[in-house]
N, C-alpha and C. Protein backbone atom coordinates (compact mmCIF):
# COMPACT_ATOMS: atom_id res chain seq x y z
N UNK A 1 -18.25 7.39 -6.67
CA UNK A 1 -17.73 6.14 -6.14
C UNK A 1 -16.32 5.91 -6.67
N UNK A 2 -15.51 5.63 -5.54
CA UNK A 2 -13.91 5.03 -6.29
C UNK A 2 -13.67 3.79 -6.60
N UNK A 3 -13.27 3.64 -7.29
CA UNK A 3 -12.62 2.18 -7.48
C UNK A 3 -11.04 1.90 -7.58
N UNK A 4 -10.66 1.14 -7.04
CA UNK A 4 -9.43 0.76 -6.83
C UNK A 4 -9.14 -0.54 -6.93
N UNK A 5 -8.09 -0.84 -8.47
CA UNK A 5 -7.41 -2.38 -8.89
C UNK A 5 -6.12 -2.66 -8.65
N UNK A 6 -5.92 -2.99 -8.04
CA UNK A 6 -4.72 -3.43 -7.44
C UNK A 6 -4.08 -4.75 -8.69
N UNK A 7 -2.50 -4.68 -8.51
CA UNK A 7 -1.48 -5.60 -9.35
C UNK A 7 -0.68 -5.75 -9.12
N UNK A 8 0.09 -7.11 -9.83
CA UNK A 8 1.39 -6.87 -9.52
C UNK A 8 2.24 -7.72 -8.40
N UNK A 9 1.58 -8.75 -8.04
CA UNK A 9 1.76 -9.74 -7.11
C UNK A 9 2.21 -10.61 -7.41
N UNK A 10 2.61 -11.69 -7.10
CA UNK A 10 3.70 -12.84 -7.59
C UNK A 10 4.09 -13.60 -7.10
N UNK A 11 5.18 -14.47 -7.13
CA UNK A 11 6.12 -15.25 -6.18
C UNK A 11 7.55 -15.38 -6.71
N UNK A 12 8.13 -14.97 -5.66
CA UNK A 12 9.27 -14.60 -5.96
C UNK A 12 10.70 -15.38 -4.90
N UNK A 13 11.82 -15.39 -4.51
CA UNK A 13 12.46 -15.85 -4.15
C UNK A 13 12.90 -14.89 -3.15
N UNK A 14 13.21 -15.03 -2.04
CA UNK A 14 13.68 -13.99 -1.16
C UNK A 14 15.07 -13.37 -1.32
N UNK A 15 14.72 -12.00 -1.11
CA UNK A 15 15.72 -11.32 -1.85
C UNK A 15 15.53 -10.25 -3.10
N UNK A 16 14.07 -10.65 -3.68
CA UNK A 16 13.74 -10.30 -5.26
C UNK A 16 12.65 -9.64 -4.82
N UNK A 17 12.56 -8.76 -5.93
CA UNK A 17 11.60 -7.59 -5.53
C UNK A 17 10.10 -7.72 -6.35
N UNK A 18 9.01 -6.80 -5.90
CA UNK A 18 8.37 -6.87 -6.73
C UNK A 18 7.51 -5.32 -6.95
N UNK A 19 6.69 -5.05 -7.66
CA UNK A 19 6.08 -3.75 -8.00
C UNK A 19 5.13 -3.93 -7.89
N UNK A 20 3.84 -3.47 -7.40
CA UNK A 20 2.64 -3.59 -6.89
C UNK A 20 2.01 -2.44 -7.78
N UNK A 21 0.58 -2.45 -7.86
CA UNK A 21 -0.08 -1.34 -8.58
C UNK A 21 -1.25 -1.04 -8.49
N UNK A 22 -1.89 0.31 -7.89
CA UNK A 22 -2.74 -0.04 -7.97
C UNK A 22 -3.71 1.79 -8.78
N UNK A 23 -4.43 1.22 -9.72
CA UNK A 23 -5.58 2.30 -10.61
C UNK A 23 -6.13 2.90 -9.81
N UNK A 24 -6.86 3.91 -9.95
CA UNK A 24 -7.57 4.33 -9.34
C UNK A 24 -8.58 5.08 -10.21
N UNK A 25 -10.22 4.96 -10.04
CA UNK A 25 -10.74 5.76 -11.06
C UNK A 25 -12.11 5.92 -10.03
N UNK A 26 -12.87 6.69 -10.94
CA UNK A 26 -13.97 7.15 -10.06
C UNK A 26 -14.22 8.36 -10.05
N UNK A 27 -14.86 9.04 -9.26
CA UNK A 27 -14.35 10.40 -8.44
C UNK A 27 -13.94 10.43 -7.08
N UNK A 28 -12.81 11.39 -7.45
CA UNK A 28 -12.38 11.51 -5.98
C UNK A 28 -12.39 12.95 -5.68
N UNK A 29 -11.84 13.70 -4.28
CA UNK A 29 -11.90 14.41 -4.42
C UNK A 29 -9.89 14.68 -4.03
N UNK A 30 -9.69 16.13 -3.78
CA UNK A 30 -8.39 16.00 -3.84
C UNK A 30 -7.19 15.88 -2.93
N UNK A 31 -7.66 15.56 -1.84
CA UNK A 31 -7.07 15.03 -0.62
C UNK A 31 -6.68 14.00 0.16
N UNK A 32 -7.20 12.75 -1.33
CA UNK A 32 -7.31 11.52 -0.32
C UNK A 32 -5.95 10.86 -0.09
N UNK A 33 -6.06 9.88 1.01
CA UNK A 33 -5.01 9.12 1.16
C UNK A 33 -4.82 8.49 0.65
N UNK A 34 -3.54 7.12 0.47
CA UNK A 34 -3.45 6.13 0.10
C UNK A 34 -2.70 5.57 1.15
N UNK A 35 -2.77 3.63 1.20
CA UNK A 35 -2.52 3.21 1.87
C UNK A 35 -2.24 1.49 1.28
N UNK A 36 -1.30 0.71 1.72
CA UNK A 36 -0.97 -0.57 0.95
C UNK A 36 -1.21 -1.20 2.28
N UNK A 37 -2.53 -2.34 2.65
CA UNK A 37 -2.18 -3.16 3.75
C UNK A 37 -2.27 -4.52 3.21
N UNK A 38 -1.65 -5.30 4.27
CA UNK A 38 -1.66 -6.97 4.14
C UNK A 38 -2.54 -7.69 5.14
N UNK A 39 -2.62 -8.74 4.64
CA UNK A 39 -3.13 -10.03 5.41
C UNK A 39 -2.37 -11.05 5.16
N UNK A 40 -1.60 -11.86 6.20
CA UNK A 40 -1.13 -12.91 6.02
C UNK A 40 -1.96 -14.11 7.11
N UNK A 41 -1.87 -15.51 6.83
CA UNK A 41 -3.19 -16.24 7.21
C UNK A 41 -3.02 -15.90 8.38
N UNK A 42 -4.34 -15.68 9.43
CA UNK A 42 -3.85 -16.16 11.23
C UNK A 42 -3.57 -14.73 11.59
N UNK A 43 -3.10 -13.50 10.61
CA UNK A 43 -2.97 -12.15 10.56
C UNK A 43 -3.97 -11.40 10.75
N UNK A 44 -4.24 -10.25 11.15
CA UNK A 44 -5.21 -8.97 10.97
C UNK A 44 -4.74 -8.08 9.86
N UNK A 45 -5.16 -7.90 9.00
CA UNK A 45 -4.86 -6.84 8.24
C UNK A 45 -4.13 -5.59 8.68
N UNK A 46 -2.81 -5.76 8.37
CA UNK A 46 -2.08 -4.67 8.48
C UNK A 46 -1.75 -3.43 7.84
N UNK A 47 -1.18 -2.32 8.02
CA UNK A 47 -0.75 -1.10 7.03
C UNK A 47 0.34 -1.40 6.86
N UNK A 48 1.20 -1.61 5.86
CA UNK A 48 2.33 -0.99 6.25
C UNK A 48 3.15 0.14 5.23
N UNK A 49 2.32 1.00 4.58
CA UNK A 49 2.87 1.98 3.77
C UNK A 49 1.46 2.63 3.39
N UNK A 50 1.97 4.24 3.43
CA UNK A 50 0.57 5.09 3.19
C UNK A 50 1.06 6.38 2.65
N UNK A 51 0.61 7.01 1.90
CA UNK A 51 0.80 8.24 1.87
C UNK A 51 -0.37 9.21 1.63
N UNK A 52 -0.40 10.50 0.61
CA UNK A 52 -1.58 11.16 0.54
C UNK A 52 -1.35 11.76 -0.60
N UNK A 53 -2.41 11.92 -1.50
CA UNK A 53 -2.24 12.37 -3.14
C UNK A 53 -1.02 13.36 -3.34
N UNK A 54 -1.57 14.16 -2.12
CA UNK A 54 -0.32 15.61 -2.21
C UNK A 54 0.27 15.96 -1.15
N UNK A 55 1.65 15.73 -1.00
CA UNK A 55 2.40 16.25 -0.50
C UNK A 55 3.56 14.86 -0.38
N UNK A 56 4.42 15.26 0.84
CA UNK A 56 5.89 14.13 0.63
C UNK A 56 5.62 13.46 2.04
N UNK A 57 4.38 13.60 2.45
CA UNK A 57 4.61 12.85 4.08
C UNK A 57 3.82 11.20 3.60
N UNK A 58 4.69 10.39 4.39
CA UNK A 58 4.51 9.27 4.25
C UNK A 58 4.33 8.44 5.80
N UNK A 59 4.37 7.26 5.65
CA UNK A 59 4.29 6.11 6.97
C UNK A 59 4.77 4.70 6.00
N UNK A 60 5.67 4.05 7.08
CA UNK A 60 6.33 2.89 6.63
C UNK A 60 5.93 2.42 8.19
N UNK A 61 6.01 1.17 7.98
CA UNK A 61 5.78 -0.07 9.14
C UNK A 61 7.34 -0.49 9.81
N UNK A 62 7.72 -0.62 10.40
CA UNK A 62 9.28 -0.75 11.01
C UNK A 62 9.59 -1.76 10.27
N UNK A 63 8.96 -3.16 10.10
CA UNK A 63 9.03 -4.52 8.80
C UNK A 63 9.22 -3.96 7.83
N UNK A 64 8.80 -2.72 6.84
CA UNK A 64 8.97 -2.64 6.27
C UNK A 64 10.23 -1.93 5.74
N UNK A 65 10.19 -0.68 6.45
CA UNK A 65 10.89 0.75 6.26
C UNK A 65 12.17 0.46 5.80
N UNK A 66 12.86 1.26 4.81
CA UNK A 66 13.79 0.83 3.35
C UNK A 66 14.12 -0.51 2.54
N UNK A 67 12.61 -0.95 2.57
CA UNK A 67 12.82 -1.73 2.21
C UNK A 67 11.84 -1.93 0.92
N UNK A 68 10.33 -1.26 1.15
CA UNK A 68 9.20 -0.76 0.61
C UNK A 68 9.52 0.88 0.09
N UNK A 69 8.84 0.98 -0.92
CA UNK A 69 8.82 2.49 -1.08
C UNK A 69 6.90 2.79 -2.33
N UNK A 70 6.54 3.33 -1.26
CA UNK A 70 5.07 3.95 -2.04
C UNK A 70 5.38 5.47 -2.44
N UNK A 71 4.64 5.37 -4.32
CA UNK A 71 4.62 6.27 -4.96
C UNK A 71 3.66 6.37 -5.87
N UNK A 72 3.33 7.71 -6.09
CA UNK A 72 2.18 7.70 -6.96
C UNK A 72 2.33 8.86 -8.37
N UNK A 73 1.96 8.94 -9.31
CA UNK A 73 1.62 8.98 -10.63
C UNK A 73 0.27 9.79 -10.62
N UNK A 74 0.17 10.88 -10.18
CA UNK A 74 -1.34 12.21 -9.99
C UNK A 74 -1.97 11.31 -11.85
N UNK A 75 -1.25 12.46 -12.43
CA UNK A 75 -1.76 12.17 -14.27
C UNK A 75 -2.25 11.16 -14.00
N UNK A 76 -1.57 9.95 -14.02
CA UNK A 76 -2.40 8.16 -14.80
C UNK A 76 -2.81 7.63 -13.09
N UNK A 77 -2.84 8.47 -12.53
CA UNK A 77 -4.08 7.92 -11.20
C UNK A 77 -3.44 6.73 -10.91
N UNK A 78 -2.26 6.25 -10.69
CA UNK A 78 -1.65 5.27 -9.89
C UNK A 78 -0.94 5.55 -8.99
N UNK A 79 -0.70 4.51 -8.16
CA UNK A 79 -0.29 4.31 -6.82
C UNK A 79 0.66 3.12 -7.24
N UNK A 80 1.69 2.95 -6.40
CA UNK A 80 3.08 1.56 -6.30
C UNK A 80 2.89 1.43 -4.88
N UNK A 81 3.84 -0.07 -5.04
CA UNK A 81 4.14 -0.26 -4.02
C UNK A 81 5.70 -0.78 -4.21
N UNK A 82 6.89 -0.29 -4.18
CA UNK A 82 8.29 -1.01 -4.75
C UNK A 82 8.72 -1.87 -3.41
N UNK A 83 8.55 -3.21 -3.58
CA UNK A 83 9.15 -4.06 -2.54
C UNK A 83 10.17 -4.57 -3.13
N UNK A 84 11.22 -4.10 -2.29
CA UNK A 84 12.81 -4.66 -2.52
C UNK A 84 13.20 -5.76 -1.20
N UNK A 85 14.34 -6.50 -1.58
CA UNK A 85 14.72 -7.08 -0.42
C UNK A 85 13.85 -8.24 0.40
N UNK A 86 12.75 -8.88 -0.81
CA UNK A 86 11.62 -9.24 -0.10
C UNK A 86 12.28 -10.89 0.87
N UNK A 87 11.23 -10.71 2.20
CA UNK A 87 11.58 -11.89 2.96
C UNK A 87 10.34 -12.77 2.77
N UNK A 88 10.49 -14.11 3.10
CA UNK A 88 9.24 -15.08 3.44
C UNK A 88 8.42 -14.24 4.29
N UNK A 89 8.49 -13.78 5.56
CA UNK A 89 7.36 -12.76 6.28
C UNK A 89 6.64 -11.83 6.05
N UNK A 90 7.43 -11.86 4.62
CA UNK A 90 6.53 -10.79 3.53
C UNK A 90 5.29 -11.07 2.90
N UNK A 91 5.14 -12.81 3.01
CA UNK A 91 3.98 -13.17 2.04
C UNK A 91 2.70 -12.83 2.81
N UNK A 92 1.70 -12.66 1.61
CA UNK A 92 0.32 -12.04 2.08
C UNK A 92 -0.15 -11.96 0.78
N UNK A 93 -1.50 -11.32 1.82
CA UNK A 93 -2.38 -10.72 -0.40
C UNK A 93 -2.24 -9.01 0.78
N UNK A 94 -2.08 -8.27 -0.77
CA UNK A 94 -1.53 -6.90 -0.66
C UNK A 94 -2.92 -6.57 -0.94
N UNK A 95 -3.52 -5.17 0.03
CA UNK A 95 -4.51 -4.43 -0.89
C UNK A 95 -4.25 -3.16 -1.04
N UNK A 96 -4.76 -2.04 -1.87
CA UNK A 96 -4.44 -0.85 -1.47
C UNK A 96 -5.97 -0.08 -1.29
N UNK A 97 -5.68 0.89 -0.89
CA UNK A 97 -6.86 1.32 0.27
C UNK A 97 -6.97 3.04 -0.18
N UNK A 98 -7.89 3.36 -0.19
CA UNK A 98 -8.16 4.63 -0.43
C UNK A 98 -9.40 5.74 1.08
N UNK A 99 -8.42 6.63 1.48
CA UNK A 99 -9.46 7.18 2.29
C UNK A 99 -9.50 8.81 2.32
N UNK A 100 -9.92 9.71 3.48
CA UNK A 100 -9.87 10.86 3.61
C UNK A 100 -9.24 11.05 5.18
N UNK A 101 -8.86 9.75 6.52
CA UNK A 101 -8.75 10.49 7.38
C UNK A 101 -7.50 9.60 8.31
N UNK A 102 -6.53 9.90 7.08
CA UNK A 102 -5.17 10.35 7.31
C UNK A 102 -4.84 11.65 8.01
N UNK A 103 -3.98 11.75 9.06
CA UNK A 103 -3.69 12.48 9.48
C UNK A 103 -1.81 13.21 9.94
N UNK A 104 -1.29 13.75 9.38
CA UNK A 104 0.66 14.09 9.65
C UNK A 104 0.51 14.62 11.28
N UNK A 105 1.72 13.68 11.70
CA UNK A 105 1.93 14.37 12.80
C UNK A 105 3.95 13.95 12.94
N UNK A 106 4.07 15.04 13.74
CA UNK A 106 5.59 15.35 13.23
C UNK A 106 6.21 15.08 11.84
N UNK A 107 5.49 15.58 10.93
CA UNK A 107 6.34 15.10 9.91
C UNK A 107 6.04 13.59 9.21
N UNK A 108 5.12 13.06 9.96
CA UNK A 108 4.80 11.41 9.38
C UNK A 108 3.45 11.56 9.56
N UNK A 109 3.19 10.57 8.46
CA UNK A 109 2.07 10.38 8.15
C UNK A 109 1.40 9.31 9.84
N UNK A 110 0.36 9.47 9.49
CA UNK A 110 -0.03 8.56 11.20
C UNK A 110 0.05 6.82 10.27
N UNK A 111 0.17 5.79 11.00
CA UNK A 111 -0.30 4.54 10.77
C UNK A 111 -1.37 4.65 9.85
N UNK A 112 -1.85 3.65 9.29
CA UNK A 112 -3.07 3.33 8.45
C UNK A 112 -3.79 2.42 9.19
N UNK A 113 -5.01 3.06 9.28
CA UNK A 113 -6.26 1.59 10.26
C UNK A 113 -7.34 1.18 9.13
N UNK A 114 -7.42 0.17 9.34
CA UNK A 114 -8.55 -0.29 8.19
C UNK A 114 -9.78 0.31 8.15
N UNK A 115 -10.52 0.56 9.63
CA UNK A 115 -11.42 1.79 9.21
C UNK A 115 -11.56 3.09 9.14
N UNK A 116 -10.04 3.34 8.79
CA UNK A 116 -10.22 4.89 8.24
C UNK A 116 -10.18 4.67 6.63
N UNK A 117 -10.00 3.75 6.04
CA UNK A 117 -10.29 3.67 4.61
C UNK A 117 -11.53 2.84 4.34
N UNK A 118 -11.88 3.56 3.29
CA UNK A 118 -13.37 3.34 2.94
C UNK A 118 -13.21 2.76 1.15
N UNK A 119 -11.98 2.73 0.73
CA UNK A 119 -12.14 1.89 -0.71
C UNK A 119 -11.14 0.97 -0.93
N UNK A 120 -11.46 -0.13 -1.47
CA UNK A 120 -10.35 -0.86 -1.25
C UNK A 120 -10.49 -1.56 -2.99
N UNK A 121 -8.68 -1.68 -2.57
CA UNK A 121 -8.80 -3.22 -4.15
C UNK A 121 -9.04 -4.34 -3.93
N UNK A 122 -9.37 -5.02 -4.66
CA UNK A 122 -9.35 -6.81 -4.51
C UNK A 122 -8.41 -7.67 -3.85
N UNK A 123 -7.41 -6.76 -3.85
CA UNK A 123 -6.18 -7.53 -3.40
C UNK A 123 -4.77 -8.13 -4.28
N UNK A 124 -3.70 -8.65 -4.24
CA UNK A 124 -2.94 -9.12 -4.79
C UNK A 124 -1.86 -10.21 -4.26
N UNK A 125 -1.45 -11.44 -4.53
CA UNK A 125 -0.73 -12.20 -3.61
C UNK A 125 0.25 -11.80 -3.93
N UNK A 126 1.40 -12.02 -2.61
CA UNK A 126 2.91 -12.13 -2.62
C UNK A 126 2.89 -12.83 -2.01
N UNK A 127 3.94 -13.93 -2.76
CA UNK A 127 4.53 -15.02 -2.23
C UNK A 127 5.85 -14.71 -2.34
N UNK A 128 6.64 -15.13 -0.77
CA UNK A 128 8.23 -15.07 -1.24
C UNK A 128 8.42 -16.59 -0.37
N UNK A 129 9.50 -16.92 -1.13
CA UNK A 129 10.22 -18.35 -0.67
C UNK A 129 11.42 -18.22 -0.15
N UNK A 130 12.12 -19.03 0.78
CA UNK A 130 13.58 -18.93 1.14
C UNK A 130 14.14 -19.67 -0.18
């Protein structure tokens, strides 16, 4: 079983960044994905950053893209999420998501759907203000 704790949430002023985090422990095996989605109220849970234990292919959300950057830490079994540049449309609770059926195509990682991940964290708020 995995478990995944997510951190690192806040409120912040728009413009100001924040670092997201999330553990990971359990067993896994060595292929899985990762994935950071949101909910903001009135929202569906979105993806908008994913990658996969190994290798450099990723997925950013167009809202997001250079603006977010997901990275991970193999050794200490963490995952980030670096939000720079943050806007009010940014606020939500963040989760991060753990699965196996990620898939690259041209070079990018595909979108993240909520039921292709099967572990999730608790969540984390971001608040940004104008």
């Amino acid at each position: 079983q995995v478990q995944l704790v997510d951190s690192g949430g806040g409120s912040v002023q728009a413009g100001g960044s924040l670092r997201l985090s999330c553990a990971v422990s359990g067993a896994t095996t060595s292929g899985y994905c990762m994935a950071w989605f949101r909910k903001a109220p009135g929202n569906e849970r979105e993806g908008v950053a994913g990658a996969r234990r190994y290798g450099d292919n990723t997925y950013y959300d167009d809202s997001v893209r250079g603006r977010f950057s997901i990275s991970r830490d193999n050794a200490k079994k963490m995952w980030y999420l670096q939000m720079n540049s943050l806007k009010p449309e940014d606020t939500a609770m963040y989760y991060c998501a753990a699965g196996y059926k990620c898939t690259v195509l041209a070079g990018n990682l595909n979108r993240p759907e909520v039921f292709d991940y099967d572990y999730w964290g608790q969540g984390t708020q971001v608040t940004v203000s104008s």
